[in-house]
PDB file of N, CA and C in Angstrom:
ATOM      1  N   UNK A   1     138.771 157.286 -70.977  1.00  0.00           N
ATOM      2  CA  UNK A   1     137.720 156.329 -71.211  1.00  0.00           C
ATOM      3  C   UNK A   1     136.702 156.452 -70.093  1.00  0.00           C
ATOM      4  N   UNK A   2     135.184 156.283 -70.675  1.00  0.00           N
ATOM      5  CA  UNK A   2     134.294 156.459 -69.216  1.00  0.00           C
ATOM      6  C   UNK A   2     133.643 155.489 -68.766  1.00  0.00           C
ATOM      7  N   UNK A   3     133.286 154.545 -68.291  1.00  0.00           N
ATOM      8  CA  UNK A   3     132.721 153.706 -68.350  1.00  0.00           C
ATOM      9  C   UNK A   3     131.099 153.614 -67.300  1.00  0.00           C
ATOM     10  N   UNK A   4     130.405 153.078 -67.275  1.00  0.00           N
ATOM     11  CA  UNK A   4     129.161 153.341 -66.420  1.00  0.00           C
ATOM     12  C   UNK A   4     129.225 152.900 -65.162  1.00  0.00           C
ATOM     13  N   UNK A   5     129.067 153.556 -63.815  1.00  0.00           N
ATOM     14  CA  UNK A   5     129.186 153.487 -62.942  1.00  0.00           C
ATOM     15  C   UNK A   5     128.186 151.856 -62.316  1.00  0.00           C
ATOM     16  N   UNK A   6     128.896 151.117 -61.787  1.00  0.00           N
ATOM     17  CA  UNK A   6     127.996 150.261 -60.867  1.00  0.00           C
ATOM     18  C   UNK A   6     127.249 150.112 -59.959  1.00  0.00           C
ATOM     19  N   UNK A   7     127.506 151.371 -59.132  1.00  0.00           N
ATOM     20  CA  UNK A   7     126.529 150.972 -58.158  1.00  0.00           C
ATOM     21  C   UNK A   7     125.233 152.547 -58.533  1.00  0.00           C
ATOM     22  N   UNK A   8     123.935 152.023 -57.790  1.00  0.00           N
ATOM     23  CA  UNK A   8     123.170 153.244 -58.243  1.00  0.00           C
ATOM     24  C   UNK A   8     122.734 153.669 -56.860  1.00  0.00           C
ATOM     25  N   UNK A   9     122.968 153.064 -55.110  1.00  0.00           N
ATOM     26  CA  UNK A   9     122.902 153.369 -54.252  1.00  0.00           C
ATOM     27  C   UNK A   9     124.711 153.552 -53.370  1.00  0.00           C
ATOM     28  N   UNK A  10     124.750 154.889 -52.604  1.00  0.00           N
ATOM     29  CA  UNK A  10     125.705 154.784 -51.964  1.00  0.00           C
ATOM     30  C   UNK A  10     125.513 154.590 -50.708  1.00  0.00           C
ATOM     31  N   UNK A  11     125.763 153.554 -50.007  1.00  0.00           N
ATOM     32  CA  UNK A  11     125.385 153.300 -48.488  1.00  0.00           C
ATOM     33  C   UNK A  11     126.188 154.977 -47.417  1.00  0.00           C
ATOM     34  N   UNK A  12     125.773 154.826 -46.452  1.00  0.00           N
ATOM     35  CA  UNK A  12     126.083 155.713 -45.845  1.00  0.00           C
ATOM     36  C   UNK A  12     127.393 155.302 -44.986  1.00  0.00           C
ATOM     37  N   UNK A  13     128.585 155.920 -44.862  1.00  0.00           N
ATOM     38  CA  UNK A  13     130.074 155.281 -44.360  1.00  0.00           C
ATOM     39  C   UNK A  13     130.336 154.632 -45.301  1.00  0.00           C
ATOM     40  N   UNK A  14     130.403 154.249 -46.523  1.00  0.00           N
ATOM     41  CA  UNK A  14     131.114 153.216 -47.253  1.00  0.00           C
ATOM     42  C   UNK A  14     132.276 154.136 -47.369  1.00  0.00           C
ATOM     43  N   UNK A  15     133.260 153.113 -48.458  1.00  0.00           N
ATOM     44  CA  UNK A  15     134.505 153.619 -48.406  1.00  0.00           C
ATOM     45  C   UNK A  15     135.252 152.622 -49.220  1.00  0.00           C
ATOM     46  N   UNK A  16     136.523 153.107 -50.066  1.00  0.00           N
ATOM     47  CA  UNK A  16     137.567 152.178 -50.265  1.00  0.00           C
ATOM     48  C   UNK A  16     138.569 153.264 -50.430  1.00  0.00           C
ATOM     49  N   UNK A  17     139.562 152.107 -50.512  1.00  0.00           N
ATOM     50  CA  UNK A  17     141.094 152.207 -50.651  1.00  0.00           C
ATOM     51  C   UNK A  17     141.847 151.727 -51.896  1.00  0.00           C
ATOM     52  N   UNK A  18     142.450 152.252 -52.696  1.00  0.00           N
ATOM     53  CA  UNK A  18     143.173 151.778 -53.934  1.00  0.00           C
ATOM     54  C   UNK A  18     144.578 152.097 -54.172  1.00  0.00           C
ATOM     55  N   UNK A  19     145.166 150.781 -54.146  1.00  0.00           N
ATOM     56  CA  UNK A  19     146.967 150.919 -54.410  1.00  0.00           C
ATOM     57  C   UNK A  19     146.891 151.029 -56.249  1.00  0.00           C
ATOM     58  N   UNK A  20     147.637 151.748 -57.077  1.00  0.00           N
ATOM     59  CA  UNK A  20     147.569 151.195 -58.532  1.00  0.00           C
ATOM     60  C   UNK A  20     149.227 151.538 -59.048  1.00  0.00           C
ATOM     61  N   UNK A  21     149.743 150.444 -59.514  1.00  0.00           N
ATOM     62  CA  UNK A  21     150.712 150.638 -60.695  1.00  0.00           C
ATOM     63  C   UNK A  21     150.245 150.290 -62.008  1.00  0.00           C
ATOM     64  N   UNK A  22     151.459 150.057 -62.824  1.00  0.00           N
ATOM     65  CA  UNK A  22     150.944 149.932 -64.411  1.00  0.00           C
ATOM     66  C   UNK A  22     149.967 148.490 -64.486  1.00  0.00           C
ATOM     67  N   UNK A  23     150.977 147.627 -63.782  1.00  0.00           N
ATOM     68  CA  UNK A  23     150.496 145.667 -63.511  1.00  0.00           C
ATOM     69  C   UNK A  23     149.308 146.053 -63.114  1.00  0.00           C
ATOM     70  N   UNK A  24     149.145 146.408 -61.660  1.00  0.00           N
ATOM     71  CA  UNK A  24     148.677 145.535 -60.412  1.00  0.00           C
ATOM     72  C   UNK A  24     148.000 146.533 -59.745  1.00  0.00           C
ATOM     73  N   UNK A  25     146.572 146.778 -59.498  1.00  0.00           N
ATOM     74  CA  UNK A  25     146.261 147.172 -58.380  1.00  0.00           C
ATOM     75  C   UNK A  25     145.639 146.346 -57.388  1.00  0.00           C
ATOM     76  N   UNK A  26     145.374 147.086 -56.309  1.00  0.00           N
ATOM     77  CA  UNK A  26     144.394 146.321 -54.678  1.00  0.00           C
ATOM     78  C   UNK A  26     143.711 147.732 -54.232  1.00  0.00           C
ATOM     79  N   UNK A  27     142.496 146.786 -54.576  1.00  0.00           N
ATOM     80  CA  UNK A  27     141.302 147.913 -54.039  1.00  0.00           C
ATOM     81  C   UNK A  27     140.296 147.574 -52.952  1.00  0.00           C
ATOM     82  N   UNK A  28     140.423 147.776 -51.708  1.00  0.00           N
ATOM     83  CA  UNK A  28     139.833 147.624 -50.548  1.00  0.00           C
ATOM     84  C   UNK A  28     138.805 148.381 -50.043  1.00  0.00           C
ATOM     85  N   UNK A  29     137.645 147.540 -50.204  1.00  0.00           N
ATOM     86  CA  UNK A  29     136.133 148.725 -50.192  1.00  0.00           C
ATOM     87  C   UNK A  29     134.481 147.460 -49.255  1.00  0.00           C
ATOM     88  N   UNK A  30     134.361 149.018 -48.743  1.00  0.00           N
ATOM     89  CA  UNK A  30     133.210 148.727 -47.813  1.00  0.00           C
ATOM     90  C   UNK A  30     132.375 147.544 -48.623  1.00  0.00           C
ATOM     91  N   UNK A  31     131.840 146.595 -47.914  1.00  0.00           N
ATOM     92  CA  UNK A  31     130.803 145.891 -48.223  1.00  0.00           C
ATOM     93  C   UNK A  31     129.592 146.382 -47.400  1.00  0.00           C
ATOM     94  N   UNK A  32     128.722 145.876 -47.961  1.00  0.00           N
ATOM     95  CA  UNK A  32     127.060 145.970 -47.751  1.00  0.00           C
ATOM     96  C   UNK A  32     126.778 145.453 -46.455  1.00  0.00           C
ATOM     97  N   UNK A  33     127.251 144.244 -45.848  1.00  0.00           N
ATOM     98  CA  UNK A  33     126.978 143.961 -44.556  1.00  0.00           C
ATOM     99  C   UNK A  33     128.320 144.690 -43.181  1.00  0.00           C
ATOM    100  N   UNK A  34     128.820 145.366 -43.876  1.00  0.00           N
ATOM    101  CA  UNK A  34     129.888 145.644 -42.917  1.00  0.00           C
ATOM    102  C   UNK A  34     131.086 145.612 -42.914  1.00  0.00           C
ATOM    103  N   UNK A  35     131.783 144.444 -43.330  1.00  0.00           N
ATOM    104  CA  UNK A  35     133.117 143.626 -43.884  1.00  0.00           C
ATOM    105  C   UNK A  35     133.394 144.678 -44.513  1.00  0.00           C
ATOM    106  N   UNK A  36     135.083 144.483 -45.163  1.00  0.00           N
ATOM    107  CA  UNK A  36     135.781 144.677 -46.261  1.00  0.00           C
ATOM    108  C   UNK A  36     136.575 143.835 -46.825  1.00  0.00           C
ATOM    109  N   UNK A  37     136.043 144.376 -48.096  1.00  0.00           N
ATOM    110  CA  UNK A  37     136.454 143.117 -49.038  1.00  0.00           C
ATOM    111  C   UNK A  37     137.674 143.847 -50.093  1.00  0.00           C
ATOM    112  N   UNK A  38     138.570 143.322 -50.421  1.00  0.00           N
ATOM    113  CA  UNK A  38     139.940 143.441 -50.936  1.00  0.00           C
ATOM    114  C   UNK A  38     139.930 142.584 -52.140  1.00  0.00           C
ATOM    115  N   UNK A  39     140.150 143.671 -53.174  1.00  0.00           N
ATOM    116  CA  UNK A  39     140.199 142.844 -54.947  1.00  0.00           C
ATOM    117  C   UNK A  39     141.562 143.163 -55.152  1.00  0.00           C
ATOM    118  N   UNK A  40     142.165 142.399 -55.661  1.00  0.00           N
ATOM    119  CA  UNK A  40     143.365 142.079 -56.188  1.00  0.00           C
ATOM    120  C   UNK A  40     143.762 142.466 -58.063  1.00  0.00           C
ATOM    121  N   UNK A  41     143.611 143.241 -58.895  1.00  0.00           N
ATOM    122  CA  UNK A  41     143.437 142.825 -60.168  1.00  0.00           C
ATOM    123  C   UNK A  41     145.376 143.444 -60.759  1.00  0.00           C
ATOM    124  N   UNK A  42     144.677 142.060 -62.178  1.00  0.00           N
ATOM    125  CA  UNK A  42     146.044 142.049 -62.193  1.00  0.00           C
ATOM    126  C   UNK A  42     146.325 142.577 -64.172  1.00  0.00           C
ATOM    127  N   UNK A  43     147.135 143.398 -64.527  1.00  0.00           N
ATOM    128  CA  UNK A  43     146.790 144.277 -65.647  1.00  0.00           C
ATOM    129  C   UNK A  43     147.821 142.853 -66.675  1.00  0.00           C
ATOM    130  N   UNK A  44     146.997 142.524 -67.210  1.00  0.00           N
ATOM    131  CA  UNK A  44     148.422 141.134 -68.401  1.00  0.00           C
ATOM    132  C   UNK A  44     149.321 142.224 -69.019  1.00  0.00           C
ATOM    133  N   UNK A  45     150.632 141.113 -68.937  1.00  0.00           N
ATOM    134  CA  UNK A  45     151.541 141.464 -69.731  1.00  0.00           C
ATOM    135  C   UNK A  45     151.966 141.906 -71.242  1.00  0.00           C
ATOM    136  N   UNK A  46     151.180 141.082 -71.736  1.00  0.00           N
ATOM    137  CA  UNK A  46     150.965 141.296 -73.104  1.00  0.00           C
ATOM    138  C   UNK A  46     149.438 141.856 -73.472  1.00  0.00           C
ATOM    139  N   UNK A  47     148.904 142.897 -73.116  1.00  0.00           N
ATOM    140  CA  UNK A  47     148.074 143.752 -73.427  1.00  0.00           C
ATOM    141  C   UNK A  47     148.792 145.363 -73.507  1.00  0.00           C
ATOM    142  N   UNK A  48     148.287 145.682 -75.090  1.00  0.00           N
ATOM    143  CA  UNK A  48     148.895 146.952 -75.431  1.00  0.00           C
ATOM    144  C   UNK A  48     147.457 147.867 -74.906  1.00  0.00           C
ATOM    145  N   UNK A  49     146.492 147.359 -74.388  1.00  0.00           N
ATOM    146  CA  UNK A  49     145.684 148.187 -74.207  1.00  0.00           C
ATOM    147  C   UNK A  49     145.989 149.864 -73.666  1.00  0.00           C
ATOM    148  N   UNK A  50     145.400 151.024 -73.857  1.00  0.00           N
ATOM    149  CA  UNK A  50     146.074 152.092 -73.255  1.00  0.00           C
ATOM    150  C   UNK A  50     145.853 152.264 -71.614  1.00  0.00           C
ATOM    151  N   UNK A  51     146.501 152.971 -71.153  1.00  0.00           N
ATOM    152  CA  UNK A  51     146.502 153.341 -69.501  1.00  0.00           C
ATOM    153  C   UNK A  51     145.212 152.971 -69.020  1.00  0.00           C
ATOM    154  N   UNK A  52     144.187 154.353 -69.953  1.00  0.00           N
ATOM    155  CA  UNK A  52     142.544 154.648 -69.918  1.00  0.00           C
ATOM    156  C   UNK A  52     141.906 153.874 -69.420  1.00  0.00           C
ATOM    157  N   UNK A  53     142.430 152.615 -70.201  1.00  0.00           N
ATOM    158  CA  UNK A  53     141.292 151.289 -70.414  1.00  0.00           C
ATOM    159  C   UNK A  53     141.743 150.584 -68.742  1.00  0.00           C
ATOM    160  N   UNK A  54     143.302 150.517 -68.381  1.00  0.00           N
ATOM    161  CA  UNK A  54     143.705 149.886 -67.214  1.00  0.00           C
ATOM    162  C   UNK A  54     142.648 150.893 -65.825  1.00  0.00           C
ATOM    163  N   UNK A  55     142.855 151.955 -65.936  1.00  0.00           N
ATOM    164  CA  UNK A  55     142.750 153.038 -65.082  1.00  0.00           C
ATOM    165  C   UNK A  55     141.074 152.659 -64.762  1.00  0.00           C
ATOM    166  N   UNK A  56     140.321 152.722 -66.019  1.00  0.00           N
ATOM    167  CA  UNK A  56     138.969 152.269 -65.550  1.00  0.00           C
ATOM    168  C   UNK A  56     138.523 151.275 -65.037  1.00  0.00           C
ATOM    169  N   UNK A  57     139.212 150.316 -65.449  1.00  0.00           N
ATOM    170  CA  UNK A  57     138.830 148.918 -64.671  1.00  0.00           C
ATOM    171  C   UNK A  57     138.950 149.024 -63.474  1.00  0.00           C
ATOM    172  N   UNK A  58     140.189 149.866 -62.949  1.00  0.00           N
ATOM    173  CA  UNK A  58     140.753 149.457 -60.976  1.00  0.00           C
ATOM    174  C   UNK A  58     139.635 150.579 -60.630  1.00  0.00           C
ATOM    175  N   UNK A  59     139.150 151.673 -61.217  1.00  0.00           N
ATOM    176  CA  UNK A  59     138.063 152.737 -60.677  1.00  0.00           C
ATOM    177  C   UNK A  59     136.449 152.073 -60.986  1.00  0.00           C
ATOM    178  N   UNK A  60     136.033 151.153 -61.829  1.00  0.00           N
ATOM    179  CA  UNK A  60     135.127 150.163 -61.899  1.00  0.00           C
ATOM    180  C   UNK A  60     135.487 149.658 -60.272  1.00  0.00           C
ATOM    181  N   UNK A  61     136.553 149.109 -60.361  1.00  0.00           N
ATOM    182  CA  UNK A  61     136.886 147.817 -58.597  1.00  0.00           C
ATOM    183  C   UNK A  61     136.507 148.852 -57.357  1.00  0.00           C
ATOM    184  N   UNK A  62     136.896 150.131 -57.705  1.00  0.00           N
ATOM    185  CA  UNK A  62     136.568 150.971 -56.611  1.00  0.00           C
ATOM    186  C   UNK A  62     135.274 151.116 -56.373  1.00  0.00           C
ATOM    187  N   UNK A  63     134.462 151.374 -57.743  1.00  0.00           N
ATOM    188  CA  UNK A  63     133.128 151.374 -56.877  1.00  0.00           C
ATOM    189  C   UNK A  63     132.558 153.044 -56.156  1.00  0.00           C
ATOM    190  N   UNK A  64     131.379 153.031 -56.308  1.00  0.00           N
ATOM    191  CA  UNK A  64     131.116 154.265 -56.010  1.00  0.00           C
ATOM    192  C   UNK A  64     130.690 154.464 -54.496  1.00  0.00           C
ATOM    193  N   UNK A  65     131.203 154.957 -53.737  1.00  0.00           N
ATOM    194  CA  UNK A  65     131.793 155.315 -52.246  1.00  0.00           C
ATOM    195  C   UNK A  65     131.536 156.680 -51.242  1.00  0.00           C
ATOM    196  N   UNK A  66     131.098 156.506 -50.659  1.00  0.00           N
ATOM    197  CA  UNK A  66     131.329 158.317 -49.741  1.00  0.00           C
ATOM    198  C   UNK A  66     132.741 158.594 -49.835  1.00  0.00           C
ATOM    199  N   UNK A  67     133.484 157.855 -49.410  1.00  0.00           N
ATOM    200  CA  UNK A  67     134.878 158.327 -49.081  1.00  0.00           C
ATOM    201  C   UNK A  67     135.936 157.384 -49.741  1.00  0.00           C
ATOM    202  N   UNK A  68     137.132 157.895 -50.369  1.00  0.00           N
ATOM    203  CA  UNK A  68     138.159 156.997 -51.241  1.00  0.00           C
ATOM    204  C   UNK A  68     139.181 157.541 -50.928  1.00  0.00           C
ATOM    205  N   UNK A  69     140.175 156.591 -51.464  1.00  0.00           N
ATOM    206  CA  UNK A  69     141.556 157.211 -51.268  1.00  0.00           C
ATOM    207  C   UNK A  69     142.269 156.520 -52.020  1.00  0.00           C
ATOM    208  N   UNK A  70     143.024 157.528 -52.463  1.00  0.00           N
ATOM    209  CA  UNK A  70     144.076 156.509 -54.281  1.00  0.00           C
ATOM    210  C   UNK A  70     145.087 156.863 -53.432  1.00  0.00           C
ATOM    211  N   UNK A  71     146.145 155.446 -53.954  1.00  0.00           N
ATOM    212  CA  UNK A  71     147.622 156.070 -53.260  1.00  0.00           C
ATOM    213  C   UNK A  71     148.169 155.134 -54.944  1.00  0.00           C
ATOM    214  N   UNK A  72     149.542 155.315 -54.830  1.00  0.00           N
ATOM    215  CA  UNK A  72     150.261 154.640 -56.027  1.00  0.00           C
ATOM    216  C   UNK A  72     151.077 156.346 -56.116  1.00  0.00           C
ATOM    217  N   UNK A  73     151.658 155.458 -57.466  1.00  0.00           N
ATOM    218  CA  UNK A  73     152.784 156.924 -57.649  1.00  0.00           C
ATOM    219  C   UNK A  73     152.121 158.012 -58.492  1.00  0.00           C
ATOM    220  N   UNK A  74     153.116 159.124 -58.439  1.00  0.00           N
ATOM    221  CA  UNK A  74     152.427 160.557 -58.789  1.00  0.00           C
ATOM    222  C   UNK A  74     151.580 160.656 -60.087  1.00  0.00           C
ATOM    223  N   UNK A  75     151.870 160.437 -61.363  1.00  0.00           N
ATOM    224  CA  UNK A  75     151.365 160.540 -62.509  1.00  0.00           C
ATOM    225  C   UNK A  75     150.357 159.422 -62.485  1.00  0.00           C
ATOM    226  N   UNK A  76     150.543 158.124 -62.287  1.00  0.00           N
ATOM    227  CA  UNK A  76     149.126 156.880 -62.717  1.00  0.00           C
ATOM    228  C   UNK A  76     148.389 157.657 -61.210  1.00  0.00           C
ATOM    229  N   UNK A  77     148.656 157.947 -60.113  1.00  0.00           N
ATOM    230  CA  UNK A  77     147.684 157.875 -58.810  1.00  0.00           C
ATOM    231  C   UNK A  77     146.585 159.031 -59.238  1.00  0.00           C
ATOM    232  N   UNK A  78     147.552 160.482 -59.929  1.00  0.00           N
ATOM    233  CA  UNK A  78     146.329 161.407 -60.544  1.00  0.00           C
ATOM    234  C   UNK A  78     145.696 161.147 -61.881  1.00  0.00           C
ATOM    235  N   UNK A  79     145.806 160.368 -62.432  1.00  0.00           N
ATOM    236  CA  UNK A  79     145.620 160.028 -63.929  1.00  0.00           C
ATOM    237  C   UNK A  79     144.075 159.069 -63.555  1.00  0.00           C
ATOM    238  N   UNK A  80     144.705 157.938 -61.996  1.00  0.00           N
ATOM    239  CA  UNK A  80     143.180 157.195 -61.452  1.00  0.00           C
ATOM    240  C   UNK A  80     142.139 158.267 -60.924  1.00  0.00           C
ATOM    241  N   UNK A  81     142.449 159.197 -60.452  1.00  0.00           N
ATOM    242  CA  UNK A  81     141.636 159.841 -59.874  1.00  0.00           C
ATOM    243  C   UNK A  81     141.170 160.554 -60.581  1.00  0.00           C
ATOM    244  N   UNK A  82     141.122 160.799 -62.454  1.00  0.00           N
ATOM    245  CA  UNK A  82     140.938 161.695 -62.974  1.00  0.00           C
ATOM    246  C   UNK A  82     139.786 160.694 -63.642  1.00  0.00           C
ATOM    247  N   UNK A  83     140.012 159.425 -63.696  1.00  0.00           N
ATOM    248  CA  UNK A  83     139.420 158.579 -64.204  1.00  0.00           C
ATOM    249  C   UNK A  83     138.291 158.216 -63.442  1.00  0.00           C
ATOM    250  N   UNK A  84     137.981 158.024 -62.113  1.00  0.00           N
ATOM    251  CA  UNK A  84     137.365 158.240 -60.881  1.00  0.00           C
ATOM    252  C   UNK A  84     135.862 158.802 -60.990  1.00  0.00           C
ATOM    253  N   UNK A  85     136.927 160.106 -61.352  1.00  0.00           N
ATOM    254  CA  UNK A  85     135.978 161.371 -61.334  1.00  0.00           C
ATOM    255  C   UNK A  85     135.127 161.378 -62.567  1.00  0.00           C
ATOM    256  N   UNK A  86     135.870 160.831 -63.762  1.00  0.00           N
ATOM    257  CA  UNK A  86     135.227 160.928 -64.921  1.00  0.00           C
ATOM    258  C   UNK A  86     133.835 159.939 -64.878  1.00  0.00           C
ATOM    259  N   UNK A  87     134.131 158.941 -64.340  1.00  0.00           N
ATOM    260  CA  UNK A  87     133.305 157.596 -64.201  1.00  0.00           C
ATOM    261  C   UNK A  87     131.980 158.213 -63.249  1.00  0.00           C
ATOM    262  N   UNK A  88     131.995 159.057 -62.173  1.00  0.00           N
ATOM    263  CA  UNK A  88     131.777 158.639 -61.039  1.00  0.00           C
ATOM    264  C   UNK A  88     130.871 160.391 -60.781  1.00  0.00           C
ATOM    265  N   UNK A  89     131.589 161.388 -61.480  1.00  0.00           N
ATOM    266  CA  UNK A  89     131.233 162.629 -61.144  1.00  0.00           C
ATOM    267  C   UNK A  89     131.015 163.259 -60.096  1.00  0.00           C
ATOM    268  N   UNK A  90     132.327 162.303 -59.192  1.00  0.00           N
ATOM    269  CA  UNK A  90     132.039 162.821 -57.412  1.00  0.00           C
ATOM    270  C   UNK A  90     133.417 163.269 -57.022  1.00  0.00           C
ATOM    271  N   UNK A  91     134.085 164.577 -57.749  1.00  0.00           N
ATOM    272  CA  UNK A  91     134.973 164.436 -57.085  1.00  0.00           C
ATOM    273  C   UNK A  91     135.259 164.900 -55.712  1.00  0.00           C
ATOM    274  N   UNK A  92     134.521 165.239 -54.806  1.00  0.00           N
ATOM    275  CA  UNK A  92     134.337 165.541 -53.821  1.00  0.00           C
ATOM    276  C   UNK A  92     134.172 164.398 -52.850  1.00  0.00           C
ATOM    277  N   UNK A  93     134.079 163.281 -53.080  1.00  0.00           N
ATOM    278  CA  UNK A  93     134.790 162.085 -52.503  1.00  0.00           C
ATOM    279  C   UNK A  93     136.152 161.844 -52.352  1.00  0.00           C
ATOM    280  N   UNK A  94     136.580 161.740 -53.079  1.00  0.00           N
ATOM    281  CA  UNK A  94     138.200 161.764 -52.978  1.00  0.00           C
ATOM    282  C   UNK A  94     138.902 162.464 -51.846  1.00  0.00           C
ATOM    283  N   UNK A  95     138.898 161.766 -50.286  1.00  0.00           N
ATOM    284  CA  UNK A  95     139.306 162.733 -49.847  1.00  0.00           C
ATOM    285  C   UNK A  95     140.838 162.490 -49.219  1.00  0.00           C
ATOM    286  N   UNK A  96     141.726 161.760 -50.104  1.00  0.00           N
ATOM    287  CA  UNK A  96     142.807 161.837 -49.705  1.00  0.00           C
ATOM    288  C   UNK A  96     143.377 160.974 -51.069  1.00  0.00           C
ATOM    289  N   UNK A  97     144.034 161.810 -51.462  1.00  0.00           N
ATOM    290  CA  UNK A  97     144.977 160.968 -52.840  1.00  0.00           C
ATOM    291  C   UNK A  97     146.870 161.347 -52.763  1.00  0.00           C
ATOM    292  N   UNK A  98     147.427 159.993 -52.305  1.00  0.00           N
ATOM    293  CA  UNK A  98     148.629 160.507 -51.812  1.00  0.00           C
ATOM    294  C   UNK A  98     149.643 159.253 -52.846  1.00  0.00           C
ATOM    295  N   UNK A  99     151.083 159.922 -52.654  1.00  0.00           N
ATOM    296  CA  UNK A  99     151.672 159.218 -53.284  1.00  0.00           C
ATOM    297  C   UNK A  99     152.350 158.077 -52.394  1.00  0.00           C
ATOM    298  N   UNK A 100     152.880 156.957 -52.757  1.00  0.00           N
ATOM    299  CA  UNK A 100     152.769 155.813 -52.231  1.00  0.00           C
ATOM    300  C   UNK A 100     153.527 154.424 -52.795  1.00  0.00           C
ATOM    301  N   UNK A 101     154.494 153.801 -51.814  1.00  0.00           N
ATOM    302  CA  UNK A 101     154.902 152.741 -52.383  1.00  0.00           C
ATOM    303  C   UNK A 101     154.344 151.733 -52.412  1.00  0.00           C
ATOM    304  N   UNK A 102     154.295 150.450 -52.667  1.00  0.00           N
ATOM    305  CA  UNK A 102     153.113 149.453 -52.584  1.00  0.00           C
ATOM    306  C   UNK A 102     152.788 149.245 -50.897  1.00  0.00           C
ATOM    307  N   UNK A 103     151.404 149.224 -50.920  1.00  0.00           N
ATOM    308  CA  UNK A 103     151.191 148.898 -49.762  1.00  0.00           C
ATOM    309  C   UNK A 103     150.615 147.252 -49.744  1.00  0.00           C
ATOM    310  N   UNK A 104     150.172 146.545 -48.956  1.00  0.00           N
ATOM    311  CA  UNK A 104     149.828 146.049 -48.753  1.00  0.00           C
ATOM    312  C   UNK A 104     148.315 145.349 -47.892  1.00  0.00           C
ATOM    313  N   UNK A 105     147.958 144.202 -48.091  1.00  0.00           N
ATOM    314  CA  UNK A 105     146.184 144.460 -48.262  1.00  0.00           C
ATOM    315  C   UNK A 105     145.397 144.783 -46.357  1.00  0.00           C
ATOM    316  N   UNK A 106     146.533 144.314 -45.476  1.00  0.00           N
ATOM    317  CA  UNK A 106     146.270 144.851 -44.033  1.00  0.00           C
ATOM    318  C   UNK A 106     146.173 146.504 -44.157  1.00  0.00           C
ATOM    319  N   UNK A 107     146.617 147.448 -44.823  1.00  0.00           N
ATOM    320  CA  UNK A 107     146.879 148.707 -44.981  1.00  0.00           C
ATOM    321  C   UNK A 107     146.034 149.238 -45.274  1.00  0.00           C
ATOM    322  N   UNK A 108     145.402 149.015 -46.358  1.00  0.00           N
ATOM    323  CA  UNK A 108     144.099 149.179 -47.267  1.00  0.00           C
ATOM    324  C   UNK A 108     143.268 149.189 -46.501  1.00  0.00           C
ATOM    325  N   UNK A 109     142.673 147.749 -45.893  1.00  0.00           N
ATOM    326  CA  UNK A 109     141.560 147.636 -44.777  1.00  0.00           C
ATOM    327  C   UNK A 109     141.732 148.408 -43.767  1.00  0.00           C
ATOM    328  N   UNK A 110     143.187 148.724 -43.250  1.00  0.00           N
ATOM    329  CA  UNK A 110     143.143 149.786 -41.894  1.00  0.00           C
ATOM    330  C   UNK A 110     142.393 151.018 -42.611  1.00  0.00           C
ATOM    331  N   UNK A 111     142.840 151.610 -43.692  1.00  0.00           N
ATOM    332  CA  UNK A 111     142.472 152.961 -44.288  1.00  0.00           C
ATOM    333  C   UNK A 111     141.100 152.821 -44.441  1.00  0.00           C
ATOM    334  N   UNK A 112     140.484 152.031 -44.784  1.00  0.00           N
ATOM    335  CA  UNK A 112     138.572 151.703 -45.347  1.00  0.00           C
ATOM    336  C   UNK A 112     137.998 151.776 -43.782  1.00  0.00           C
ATOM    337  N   UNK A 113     138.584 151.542 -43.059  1.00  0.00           N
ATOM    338  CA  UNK A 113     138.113 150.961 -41.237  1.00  0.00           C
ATOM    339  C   UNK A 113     138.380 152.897 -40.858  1.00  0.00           C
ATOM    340  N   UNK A 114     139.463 153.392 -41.047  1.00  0.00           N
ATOM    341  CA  UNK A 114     140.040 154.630 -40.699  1.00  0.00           C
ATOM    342  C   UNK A 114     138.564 155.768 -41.305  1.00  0.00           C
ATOM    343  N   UNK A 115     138.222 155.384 -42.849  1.00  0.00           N
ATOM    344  CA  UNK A 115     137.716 156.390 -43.271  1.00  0.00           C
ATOM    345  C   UNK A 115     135.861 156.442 -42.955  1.00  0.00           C
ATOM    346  N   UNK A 116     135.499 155.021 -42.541  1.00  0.00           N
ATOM    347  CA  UNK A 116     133.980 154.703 -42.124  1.00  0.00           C
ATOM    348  C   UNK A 116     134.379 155.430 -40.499  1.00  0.00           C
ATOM    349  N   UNK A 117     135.209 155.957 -40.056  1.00  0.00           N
ATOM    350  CA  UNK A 117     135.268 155.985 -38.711  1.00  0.00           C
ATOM    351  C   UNK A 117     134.807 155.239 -37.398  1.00  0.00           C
TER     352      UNK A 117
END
């Protein structure tokens, strides 16, 4: 699924971070004044919707970025990043996609803080 990218400027150092399972991702990404801001989204239980449709929404939350990083497990973490790329046509951002148990939202912000240097 592709959906239209949100932002139409990329600041210079921006950045996020994205945990994703089937439920639940946390996506931790540069703001405009500096901060980082941490979205929480949460996939319902009773939606048969397909992966596609989940996968775009948490790569919508990501946001278009200099620098990203997907973590989650092996098959959904490349499946987001394929989705990413589809959305986003940067895959040359992506510069670290690793596999990963849940992290948590201090983690995220270290990695967004790590990747603005």
């Amino acid at each position: 699924m592709q959906a239209t990218p949100t932002a139409t400027h990329v600041p210079p150092g921006s950045a996020a971070a994205a945990w994703v399972d089937l439920r639940h991702a946390m996506v931790a990404r540069s703001a405009p004044d500096g901060s980082v801001e941490v979205v929480e989204l949460r996939r319902p239980a009773t939606v048969d919707e397909p992966v596609e449709q989940w996968l775009a929404v948490v790569a919508d939350a990501i946001g278009d970025h200099e620098r990203v990083v997907i973590l989650g497990s092996g098959p959904l973490r490349l499946a987001l990043e394929r989705e990413y790329v589809s959305i986003f046509h940067r895959p040359d951002r992506i510069v670290d996609v690793e596999p990963s148990e849940p992290v948590g939202r201090e983690e995220l912000i270290r990695r967004v803080a790590e990747l603005r240097g």
